[in-house]
C-alpha atoms as a PDB file:
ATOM      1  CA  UNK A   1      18.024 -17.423  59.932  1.00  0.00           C
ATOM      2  CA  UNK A   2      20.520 -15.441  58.016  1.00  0.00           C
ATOM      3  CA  UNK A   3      21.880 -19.017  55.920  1.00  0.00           C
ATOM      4  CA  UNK A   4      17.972 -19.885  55.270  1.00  0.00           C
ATOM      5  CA  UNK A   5      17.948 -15.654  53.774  1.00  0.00           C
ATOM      6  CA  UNK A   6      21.165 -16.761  51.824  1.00  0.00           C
ATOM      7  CA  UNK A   7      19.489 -19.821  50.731  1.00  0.00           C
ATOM      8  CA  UNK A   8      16.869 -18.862  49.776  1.00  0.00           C
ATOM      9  CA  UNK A   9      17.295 -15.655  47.278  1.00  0.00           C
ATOM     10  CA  UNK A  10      20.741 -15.947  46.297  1.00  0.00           C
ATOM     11  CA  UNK A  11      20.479 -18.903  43.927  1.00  0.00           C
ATOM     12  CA  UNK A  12      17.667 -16.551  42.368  1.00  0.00           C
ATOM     13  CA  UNK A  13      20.164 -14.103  42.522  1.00  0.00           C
ATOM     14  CA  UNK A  14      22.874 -16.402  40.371  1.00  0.00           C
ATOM     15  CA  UNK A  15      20.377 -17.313  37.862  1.00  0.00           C
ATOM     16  CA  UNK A  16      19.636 -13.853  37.030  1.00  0.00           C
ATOM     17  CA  UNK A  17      23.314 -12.721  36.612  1.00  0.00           C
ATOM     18  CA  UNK A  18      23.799 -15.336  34.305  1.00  0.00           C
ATOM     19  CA  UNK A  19      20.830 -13.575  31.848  1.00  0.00           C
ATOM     20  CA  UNK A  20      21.757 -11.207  28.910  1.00  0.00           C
ATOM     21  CA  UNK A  21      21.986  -7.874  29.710  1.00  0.00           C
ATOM     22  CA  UNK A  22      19.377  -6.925  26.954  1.00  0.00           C
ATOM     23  CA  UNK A  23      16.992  -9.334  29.428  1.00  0.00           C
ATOM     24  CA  UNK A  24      18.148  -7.966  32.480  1.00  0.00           C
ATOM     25  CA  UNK A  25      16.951  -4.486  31.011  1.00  0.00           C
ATOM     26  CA  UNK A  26      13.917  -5.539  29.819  1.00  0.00           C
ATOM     27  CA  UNK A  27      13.035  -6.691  33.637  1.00  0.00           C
ATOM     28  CA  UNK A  28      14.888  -3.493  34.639  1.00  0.00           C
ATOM     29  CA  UNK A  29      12.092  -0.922  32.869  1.00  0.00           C
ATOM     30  CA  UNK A  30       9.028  -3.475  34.485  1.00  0.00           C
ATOM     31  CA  UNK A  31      10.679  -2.911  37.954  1.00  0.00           C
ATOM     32  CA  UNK A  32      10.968   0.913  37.266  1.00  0.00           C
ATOM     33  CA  UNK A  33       7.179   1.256  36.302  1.00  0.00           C
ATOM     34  CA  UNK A  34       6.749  -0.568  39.423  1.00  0.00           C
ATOM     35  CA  UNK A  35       8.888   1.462  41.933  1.00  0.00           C
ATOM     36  CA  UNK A  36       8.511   4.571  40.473  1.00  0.00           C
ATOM     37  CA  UNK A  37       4.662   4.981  39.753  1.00  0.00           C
ATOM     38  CA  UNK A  38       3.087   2.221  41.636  1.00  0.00           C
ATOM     39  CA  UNK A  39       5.022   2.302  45.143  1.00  0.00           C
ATOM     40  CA  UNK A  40       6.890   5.431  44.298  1.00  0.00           C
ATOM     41  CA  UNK A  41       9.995   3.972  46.023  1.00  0.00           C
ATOM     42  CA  UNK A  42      11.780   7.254  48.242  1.00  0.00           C
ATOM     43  CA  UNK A  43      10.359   9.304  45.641  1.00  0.00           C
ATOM     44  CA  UNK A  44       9.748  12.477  48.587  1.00  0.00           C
ATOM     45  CA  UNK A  45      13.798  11.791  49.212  1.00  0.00           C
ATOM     46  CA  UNK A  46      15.133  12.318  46.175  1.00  0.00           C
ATOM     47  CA  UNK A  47      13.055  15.044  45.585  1.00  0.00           C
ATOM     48  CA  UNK A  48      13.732  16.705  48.568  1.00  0.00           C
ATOM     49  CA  UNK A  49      17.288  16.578  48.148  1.00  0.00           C
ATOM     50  CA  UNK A  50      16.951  17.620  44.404  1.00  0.00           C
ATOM     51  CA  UNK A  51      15.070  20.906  45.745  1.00  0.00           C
ATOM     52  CA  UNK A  52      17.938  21.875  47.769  1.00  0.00           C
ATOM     53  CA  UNK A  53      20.356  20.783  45.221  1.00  0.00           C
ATOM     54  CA  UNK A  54      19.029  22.428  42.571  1.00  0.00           C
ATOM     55  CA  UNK A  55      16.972  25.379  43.845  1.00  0.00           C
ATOM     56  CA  UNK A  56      17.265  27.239  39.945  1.00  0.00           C
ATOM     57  CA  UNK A  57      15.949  24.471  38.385  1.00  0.00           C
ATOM     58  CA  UNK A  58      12.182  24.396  37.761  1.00  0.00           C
ATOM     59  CA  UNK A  59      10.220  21.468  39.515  1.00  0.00           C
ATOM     60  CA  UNK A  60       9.528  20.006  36.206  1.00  0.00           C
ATOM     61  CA  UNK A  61      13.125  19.731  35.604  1.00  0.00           C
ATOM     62  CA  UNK A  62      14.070  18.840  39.185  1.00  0.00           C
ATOM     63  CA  UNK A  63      11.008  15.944  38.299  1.00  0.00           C
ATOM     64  CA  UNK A  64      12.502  14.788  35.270  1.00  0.00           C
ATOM     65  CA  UNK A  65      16.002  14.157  36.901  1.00  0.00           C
ATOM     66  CA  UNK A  66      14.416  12.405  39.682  1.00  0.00           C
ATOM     67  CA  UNK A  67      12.479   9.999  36.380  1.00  0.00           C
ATOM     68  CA  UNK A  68      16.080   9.148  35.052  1.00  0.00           C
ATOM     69  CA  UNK A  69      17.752   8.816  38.158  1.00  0.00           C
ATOM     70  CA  UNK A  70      15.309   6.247  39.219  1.00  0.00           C
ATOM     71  CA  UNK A  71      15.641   4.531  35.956  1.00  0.00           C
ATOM     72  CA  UNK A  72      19.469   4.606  36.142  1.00  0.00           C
ATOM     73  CA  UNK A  73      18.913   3.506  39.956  1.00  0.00           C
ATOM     74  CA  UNK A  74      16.769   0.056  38.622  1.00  0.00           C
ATOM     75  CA  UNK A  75      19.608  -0.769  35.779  1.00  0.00           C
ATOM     76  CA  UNK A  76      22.549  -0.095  38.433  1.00  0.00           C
ATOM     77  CA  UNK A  77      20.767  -2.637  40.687  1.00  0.00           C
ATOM     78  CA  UNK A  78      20.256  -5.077  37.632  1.00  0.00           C
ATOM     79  CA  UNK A  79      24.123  -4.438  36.612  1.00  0.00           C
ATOM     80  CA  UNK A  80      25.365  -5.442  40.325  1.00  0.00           C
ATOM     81  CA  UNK A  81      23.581  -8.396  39.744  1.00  0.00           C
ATOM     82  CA  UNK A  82      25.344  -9.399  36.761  1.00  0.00           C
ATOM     83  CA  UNK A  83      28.684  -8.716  38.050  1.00  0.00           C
ATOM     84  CA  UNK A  84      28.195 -11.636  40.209  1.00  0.00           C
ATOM     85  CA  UNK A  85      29.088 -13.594  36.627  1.00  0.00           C
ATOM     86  CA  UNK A  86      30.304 -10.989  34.189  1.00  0.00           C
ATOM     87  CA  UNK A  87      32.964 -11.968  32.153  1.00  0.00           C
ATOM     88  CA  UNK A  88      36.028 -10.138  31.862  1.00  0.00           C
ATOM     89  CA  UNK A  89      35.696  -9.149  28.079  1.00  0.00           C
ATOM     90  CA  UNK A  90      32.052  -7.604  28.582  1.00  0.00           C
ATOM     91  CA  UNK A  91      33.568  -5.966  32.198  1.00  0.00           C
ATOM     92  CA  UNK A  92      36.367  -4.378  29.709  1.00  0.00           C
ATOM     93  CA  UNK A  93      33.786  -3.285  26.767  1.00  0.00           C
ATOM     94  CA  UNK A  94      31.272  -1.646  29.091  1.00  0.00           C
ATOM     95  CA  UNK A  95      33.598  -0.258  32.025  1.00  0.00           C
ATOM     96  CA  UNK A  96      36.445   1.340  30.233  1.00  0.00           C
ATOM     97  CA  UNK A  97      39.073   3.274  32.067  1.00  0.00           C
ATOM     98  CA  UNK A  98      40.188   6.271  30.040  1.00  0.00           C
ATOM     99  CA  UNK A  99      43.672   6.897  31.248  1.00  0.00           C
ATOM    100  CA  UNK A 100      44.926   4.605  33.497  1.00  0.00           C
ATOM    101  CA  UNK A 101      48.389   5.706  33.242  1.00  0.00           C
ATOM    102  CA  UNK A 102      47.283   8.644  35.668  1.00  0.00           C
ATOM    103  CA  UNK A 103      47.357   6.363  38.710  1.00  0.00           C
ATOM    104  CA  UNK A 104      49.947   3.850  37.258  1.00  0.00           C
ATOM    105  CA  UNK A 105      52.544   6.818  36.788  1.00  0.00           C
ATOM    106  CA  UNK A 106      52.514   7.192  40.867  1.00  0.00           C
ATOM    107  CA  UNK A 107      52.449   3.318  41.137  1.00  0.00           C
ATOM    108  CA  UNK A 108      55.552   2.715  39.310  1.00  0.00           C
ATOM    109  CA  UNK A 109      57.407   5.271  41.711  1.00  0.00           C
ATOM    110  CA  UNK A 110      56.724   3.002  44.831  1.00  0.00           C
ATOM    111  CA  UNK A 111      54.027   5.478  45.976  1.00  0.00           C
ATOM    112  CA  UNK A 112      50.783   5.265  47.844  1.00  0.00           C
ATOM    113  CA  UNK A 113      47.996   5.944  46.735  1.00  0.00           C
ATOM    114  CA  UNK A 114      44.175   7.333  47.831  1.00  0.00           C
ATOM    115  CA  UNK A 115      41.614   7.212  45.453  1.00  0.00           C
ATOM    116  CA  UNK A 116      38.639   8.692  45.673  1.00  0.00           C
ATOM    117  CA  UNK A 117      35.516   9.265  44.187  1.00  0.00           C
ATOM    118  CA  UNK A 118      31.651   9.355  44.663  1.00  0.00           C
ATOM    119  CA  UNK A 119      28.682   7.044  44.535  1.00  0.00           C
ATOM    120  CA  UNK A 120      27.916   7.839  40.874  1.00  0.00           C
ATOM    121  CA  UNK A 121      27.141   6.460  37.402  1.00  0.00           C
ATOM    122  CA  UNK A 122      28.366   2.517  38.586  1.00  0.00           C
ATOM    123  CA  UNK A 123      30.557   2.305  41.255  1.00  0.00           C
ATOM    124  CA  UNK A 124      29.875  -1.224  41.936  1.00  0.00           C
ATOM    125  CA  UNK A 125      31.822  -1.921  38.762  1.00  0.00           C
ATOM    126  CA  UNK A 126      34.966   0.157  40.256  1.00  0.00           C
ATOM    127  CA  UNK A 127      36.430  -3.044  41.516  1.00  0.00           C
ATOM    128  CA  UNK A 128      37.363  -3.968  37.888  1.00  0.00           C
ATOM    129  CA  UNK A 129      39.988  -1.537  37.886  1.00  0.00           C
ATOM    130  CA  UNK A 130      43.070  -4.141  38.382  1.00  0.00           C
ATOM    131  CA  UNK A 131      42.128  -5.215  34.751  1.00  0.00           C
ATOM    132  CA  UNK A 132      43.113  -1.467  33.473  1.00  0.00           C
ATOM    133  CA  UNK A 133      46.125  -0.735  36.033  1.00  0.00           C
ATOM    134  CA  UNK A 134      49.295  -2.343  36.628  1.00  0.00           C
ATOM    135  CA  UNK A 135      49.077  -1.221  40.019  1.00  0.00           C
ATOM    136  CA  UNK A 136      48.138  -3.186  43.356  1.00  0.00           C
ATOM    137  CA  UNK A 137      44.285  -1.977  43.922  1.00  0.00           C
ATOM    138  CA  UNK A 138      42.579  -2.558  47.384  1.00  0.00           C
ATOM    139  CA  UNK A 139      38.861  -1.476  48.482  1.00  0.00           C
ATOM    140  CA  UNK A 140      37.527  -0.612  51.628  1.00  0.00           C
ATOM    141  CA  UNK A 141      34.138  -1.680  52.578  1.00  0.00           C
ATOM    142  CA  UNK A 142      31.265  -2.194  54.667  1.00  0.00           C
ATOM    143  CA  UNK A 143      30.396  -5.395  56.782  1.00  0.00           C
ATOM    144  CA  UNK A 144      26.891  -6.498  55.430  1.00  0.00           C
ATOM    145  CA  UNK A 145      24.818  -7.873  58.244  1.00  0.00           C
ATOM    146  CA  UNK A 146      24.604 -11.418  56.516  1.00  0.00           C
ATOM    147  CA  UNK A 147      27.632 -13.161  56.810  1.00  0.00           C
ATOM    148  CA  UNK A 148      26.879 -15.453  53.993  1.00  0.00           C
ATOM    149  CA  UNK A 149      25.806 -12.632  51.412  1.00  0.00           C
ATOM    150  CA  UNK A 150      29.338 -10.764  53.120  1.00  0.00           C
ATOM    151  CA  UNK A 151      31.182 -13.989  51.916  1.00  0.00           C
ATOM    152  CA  UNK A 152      29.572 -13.934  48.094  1.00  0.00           C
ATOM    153  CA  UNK A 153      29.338 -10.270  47.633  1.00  0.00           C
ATOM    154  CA  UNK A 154      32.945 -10.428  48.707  1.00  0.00           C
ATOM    155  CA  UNK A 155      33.925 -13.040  46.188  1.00  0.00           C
ATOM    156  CA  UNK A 156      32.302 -11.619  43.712  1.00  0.00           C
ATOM    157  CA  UNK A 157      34.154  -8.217  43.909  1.00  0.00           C
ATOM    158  CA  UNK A 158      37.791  -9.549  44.342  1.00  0.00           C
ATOM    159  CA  UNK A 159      37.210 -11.722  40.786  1.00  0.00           C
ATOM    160  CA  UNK A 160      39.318  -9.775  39.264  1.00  0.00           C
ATOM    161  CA  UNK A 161      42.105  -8.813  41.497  1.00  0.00           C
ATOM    162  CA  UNK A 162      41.042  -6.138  43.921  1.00  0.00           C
ATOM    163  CA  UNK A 163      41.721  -7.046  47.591  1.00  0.00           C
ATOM    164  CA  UNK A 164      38.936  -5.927  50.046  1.00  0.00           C
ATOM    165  CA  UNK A 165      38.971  -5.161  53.896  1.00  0.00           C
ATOM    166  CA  UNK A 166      36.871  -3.587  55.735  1.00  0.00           C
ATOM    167  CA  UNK A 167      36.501  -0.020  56.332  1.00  0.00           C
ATOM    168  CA  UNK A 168      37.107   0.470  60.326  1.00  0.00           C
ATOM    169  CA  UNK A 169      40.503  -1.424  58.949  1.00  0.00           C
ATOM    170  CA  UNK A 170      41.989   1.161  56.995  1.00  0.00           C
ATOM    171  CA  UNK A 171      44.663   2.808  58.929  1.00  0.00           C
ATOM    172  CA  UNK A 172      46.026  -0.595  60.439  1.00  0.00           C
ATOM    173  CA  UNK A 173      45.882  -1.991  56.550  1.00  0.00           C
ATOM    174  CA  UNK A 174      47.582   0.529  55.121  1.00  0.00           C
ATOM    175  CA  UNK A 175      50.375   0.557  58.290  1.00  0.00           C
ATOM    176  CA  UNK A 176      50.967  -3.800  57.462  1.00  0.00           C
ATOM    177  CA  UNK A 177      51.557  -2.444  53.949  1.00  0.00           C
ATOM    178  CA  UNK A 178      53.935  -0.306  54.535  1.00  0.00           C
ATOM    179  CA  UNK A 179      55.645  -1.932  57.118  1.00  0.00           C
ATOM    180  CA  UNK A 180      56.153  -4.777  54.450  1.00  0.00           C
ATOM    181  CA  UNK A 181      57.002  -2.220  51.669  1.00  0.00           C
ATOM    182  CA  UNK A 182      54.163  -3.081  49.874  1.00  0.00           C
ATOM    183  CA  UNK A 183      52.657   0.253  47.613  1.00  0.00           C
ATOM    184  CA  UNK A 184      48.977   0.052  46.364  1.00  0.00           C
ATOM    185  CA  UNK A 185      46.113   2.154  45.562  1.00  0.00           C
ATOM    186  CA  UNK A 186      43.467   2.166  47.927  1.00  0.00           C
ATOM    187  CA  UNK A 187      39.748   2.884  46.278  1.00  0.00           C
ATOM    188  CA  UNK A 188      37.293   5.006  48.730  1.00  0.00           C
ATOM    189  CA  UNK A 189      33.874   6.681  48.415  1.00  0.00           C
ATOM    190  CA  UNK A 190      33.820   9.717  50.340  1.00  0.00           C
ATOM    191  CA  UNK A 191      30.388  11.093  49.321  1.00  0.00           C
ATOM    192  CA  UNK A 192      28.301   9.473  52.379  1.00  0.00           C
ATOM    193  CA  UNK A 193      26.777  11.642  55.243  1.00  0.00           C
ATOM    194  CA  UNK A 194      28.809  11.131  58.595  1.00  0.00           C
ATOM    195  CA  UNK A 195      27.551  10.567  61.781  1.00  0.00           C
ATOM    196  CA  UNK A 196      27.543  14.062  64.155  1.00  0.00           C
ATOM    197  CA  UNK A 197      29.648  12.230  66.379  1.00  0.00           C
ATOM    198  CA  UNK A 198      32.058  11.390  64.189  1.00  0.00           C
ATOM    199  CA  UNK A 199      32.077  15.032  62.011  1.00  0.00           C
ATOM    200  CA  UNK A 200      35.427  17.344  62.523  1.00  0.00           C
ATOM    201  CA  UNK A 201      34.353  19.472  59.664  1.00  0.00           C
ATOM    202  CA  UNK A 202      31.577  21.307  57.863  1.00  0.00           C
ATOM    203  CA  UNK A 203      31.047  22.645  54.486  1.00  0.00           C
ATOM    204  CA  UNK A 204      28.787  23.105  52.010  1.00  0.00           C
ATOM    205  CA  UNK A 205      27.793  20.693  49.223  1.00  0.00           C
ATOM    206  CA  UNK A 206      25.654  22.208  46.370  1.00  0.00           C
ATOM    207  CA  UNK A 207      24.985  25.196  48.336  1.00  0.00           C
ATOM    208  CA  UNK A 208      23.784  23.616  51.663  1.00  0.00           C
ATOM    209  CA  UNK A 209      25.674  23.394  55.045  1.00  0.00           C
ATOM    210  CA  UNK A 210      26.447  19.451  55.948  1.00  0.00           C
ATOM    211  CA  UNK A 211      29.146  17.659  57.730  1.00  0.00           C
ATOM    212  CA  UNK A 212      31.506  16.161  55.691  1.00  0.00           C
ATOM    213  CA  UNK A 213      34.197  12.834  55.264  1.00  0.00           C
ATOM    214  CA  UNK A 214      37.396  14.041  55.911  1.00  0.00           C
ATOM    215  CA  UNK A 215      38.798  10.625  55.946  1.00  0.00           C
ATOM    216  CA  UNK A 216      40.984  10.542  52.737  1.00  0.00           C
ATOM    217  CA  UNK A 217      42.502  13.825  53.422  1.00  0.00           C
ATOM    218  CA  UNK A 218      43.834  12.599  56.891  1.00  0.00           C
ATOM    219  CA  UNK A 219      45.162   9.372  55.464  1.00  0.00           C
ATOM    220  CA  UNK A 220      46.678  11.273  52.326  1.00  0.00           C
ATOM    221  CA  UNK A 221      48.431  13.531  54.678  1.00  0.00           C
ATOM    222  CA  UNK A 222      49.475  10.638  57.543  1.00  0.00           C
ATOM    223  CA  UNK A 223      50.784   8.341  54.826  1.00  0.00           C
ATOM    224  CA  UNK A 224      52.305  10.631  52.143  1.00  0.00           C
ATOM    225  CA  UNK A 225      49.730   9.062  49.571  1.00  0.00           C
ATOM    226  CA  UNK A 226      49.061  10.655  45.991  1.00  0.00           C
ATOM    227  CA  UNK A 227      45.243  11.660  45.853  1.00  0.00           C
ATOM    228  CA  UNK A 228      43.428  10.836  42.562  1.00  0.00           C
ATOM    229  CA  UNK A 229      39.500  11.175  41.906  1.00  0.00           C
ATOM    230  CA  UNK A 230      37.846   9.280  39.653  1.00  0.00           C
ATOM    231  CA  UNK A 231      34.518   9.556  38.067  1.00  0.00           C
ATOM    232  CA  UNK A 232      32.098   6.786  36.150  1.00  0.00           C
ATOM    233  CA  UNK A 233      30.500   8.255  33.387  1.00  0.00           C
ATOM    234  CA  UNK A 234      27.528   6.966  31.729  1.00  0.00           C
ATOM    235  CA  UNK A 235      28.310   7.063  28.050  1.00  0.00           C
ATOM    236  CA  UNK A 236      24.889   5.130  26.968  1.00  0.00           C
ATOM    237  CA  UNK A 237      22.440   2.326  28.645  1.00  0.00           C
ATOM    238  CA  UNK A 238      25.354  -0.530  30.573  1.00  0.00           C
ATOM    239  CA  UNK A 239      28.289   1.697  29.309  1.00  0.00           C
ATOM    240  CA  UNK A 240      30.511   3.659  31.467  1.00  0.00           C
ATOM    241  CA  UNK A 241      33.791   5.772  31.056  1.00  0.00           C
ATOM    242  CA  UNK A 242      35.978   6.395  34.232  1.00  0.00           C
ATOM    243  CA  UNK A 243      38.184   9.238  34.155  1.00  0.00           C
ATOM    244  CA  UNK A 244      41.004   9.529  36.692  1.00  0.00           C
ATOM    245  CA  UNK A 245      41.925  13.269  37.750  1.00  0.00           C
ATOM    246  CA  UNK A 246      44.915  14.309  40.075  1.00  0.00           C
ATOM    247  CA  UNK A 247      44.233  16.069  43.060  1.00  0.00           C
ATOM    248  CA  UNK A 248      47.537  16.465  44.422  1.00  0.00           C
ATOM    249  CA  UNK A 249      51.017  14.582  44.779  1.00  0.00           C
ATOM    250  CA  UNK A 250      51.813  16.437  47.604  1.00  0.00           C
ATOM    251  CA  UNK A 251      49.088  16.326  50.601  1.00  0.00           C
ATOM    252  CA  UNK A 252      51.175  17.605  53.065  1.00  0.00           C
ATOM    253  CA  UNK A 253      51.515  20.915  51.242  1.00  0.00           C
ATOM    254  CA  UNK A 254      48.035  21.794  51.864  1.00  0.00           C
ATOM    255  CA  UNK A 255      46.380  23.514  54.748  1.00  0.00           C
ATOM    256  CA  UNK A 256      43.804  21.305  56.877  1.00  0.00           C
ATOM    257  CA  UNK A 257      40.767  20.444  54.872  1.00  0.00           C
ATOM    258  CA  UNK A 258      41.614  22.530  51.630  1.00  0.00           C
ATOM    259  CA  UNK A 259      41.977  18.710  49.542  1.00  0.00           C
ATOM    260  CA  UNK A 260      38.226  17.859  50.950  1.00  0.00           C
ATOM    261  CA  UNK A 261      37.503  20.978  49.486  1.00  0.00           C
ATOM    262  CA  UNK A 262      39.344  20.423  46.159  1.00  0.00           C
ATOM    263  CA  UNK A 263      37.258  16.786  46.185  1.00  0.00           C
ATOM    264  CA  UNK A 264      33.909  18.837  46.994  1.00  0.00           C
ATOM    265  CA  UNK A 265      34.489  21.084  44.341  1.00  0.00           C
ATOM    266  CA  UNK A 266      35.348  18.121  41.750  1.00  0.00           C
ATOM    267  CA  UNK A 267      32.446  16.152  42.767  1.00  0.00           C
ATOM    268  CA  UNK A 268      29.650  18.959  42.558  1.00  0.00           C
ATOM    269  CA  UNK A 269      31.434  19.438  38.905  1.00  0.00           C
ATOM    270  CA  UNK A 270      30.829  15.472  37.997  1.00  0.00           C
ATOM    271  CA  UNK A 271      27.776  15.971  39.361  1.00  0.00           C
ATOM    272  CA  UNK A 272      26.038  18.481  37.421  1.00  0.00           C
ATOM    273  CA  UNK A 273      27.592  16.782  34.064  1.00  0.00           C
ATOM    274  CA  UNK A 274      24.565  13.933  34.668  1.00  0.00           C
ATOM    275  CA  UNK A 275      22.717  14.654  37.348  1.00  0.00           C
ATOM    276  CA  UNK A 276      20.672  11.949  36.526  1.00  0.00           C
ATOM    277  CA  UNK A 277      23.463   9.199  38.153  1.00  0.00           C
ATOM    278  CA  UNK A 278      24.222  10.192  41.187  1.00  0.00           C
ATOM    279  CA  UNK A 279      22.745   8.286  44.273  1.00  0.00           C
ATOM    280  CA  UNK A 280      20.229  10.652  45.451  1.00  0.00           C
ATOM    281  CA  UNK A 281      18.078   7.725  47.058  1.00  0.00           C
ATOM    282  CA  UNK A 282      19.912   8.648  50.283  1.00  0.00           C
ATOM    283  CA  UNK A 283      18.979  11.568  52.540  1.00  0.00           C
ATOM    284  CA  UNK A 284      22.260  13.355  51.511  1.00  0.00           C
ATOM    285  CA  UNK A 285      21.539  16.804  53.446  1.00  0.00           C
ATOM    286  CA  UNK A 286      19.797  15.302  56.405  1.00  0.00           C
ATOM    287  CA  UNK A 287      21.656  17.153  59.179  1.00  0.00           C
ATOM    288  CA  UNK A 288      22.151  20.764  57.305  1.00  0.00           C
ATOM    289  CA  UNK A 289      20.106  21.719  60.347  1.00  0.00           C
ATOM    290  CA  UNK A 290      22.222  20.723  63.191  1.00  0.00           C
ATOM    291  CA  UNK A 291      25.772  22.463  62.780  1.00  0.00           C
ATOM    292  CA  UNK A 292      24.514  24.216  66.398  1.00  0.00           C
ATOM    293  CA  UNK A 293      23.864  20.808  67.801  1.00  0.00           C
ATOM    294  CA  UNK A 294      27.174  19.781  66.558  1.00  0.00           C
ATOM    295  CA  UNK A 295      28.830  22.843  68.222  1.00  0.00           C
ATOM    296  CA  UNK A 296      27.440  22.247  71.383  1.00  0.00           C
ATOM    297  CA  UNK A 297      27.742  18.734  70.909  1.00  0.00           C
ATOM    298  CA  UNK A 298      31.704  19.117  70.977  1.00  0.00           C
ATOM    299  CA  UNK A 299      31.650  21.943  73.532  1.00  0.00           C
ATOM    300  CA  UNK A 300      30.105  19.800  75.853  1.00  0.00           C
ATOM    301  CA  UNK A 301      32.136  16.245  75.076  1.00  0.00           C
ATOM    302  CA  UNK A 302      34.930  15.870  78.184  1.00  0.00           C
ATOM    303  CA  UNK A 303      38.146  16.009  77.405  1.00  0.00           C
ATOM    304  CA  UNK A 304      40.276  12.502  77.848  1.00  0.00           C
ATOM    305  CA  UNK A 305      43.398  12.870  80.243  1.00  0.00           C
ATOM    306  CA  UNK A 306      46.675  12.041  78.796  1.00  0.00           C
END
């Protein structure tokens, strides 16, 4: 069943990627009309989270975000499609890196390196970044359910240069590389919700109480890594600037979870730039109700015997 999926939508799939862009947008604002005022695709969602997000804007502003993040949402979906055959010289013209020699100045040391950043403007495009740095990039990433779209959506990423692995293999990656003296920059989007079970810390994003990713902080501070952020900006319609901003050099100088803090505080600031491209599609705040459950969640968890 999965191949006959494969087999059936993904040569679809290639034929689209292989249209102009100006096309691909012109199909892009007939699936918005679509999504957003016929089926009015997660519409409550983003909404919802835009209310607690933004609790001093009016509704009709909160409404009109929501209208150009969906927009931005149909054209992100139509760009990932055409990265499956992008060429490097439109990659370069539309997804330009701004100052590279941020992350390349650690690279050239011999030093590790954690990037991070949040699922905003096009972060699909991210794993272009080996075209801009001279510095070995790998990305952590999901396992999609369909081993054959896994395969092609893994392909299509490493085209030009990025290694992948998955996420669950990040630690024991990053241990083979050093054990081999091997220095890279490893790309990771730390925005995502984390499962109560799986939550050591709590803080508040735009205002609201949530559990957050602590991940790159503990593999910063366990590996000695420089932490960088880096933001996609969405300079007009398929045209991005990504900026690269130091968070520290020197992760084991801070105090537990004062660098998630220093990435909260950077991403709420990217954030309220444009609004209008960050992924609000997902239910971003949907346990800001349970730190109690949490609490007596880990109260009541037995303690393993050494």
């Amino acid at each position: 069943m999965p191949f006959l999926v494969f087999a059936l939508t993904y040569p679809f799939i290639w034929v689209f990627s292989r249209l102009p862009m100006r096309i691909l947008y012109i199909k892009s604002d007939i699936f918005f009309f679509l999504i957003y005022y016929v089926f009015q695709y997660r519409k409550k969602v983003v909404l919802e989270n835009l209310s607690l997000a933004f609790p001093e804007k009016s509704e009709r502003e909160r409404k009109e975000i929501s209208r150009k993040f969906f927009k931005h949402f149909i054209d992100l979906i139509m760009e990932s499609i055409k990265y499956f055959s992008i060429s490097e010289k439109e990659i370069k013209a539309r997804y330009k890196y701004l100052n590279p020699e941020i992350v390349d100045f650690y690279g050239k040391k011999g030093q590790n390196i954690i990037i991070v950043g949040a699922h905003q403007g096009n972060w699909e495009w991210s794993t272009s970044m080996p075209l801009a740095l001279e510095t070995t990039v790998l990305g952590a990433y999901t396992r999609i359910a369909n081993k054959y779209y896994e395969k092609a959506i893994k392909k299509s990423r490493m085209r030009f240069g990025i290694d992948g692995y998955k996420t669950s293999q990040t630690v024991a990656n990053i241990k083979k590389n050093i054990a081999n003296h091997k220095h890279a920059a490893y790309i990771l989007l730390s925005d995502q919700s984390p499962q109560l079970t799986k939550t050591f810390y709590w803080s508040t994003f735009f205002g609201v109480k949530v559990p957050i990713h602590t991940g790159a902080e503990m593999l910063a501070k366990k590996f000695d890594c420089v932490m960088i952020n880096y933001v996609a900006k969405k300079v007009k319609r398929g045209y991005y600037e990504i900026e690269f901003e130091l968070i520290t050099e020197t992760p084991k100088a801070f105090h537990d979870y004062e660098l998630t803090e220093k990435y909260l505080t950077i991403t709420e600031k990217n954030i309220n730039q444009q609004p209008e491209i960050y992924l609000w599609s997902h239910k971003r705040f949907k346990h800001r109700n349970k730190f109690e459950e949490w609490k007596e969640m880990k109260i009541s968890k037995p303690k393993t015997k050494n």
